[in-house]
Protein backbone atom coordinates (compact mmCIF):
# COMPACT_ATOMS: atom_id res chain seq x y z
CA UNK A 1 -0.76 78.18 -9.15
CA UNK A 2 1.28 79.53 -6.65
CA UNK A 3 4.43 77.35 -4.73
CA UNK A 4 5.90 78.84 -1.84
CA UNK A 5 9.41 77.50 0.14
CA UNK A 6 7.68 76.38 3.57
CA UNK A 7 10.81 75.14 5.71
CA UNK A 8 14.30 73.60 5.50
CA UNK A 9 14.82 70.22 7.15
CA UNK A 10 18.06 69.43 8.17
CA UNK A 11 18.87 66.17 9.32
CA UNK A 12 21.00 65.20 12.70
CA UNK A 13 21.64 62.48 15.42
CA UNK A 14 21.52 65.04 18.02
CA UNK A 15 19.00 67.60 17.24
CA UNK A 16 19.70 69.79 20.70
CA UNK A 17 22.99 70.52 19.54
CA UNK A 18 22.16 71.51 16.11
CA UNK A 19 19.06 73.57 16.50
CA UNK A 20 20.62 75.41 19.44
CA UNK A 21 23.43 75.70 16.91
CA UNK A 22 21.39 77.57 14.06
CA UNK A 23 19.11 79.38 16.83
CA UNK A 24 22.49 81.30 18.40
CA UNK A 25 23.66 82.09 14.46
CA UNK A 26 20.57 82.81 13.47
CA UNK A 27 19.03 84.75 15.96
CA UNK A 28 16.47 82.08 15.78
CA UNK A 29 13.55 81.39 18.54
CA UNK A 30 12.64 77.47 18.75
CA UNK A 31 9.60 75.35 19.15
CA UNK A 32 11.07 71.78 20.42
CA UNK A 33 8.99 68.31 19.31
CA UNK A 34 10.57 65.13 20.53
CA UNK A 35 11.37 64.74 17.04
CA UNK A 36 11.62 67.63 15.58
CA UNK A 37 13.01 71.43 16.39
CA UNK A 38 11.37 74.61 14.40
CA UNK A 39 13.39 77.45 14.31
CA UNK A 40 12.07 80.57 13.27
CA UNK A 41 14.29 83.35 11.97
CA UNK A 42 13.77 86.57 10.50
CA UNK A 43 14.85 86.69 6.74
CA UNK A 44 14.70 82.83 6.66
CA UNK A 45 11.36 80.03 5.68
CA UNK A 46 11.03 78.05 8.72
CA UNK A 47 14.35 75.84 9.50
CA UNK A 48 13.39 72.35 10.89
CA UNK A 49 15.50 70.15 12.98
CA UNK A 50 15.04 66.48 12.34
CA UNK A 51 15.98 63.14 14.83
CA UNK A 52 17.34 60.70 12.47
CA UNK A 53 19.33 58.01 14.73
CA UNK A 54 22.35 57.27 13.32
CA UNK A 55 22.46 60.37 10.89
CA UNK A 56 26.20 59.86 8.99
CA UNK A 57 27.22 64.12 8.50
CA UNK A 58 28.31 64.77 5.11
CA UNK A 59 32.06 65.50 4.35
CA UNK A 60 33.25 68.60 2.33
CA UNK A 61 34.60 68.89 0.03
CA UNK A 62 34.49 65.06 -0.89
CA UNK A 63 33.08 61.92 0.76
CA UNK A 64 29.70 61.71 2.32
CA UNK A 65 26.98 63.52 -0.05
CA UNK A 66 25.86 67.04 0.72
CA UNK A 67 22.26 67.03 1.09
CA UNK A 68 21.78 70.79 0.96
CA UNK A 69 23.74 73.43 1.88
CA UNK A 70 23.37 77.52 3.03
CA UNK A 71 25.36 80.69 2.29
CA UNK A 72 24.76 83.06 4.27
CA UNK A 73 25.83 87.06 3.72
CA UNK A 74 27.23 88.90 6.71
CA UNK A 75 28.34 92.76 6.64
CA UNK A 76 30.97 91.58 9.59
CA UNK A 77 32.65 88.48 8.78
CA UNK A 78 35.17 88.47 11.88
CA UNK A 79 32.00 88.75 13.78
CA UNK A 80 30.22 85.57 12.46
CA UNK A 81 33.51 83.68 12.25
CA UNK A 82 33.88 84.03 16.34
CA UNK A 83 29.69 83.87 16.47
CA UNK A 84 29.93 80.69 14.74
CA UNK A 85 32.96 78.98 16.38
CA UNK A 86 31.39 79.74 19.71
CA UNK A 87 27.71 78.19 19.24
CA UNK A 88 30.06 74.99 18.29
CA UNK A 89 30.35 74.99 14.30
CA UNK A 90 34.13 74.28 13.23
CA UNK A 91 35.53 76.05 9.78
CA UNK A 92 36.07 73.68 6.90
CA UNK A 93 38.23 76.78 4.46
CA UNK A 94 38.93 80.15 5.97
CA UNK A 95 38.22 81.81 2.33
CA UNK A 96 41.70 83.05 2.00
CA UNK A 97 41.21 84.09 -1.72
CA UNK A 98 37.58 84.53 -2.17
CA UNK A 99 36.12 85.71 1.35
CA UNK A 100 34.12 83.17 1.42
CA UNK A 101 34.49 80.72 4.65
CA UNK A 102 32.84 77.09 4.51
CA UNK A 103 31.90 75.72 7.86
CA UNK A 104 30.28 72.87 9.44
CA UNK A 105 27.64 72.95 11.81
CA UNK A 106 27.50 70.60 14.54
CA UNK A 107 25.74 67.71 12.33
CA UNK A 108 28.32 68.18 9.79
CA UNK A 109 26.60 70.21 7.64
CA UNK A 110 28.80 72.77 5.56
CA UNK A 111 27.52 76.08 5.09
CA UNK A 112 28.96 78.82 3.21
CA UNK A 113 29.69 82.66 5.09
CA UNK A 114 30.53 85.20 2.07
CA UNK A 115 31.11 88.56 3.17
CA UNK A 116 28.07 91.57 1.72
């Protein structure tokens, strides 16, 4: 038997923002539903953006549960730190100490940058 990582659904209240969010970080091209977003990125198993009315974001690093979250790798973290604060993610820990930034997307979703 063979099992093979098909996509990565991530849940939000307003899936325009968030999928045009991951498509401009991403480099991602996007197939819209009413319901549902599918972003399609090199490197990545499809990413799915999902309605869900009244969608309550997580909160790092305590509160709200994290569902999931991504770390990405970047060989220019300056770069991706203006990339991401431009498509309309916010940083949660600049990674003074380790490198490694935490931000949010949109939905409230952390994600981890750590530099390659």
């Amino acid at each position: 038997m063979r099992t093979t990582l098909l996509s990565l659904v991530i849940d939000a209240a307003e899936i325009d923002a968030e999928s045009a969010f991951w498509q401009r970080v991403l480099g991602a091209s996007v197939t819209k539903t009413a319901s549902h977003h599918f972003l399609q990125a090199d490197g990545f198993p499809a990413l799915v953006v999902q309605a869900v009315p009244g969608h309550v974001p997580p909160t790092w690093p305590d509160g709200n549960d994290q569902q999931l979250h991504f770390d990405l790798r970047t060989d220019d973290p300056a770069e991706t730190h203006r990339l991401v604060l431009e498509a309309g993610g916010r940083c949660l820990e600049p990674g003074q100490r380790s490198g490694v930034r935490v931000y949010a997307s949109p939905a409230g979703h952390p994600f981890c940058v750590r530099p390659s």
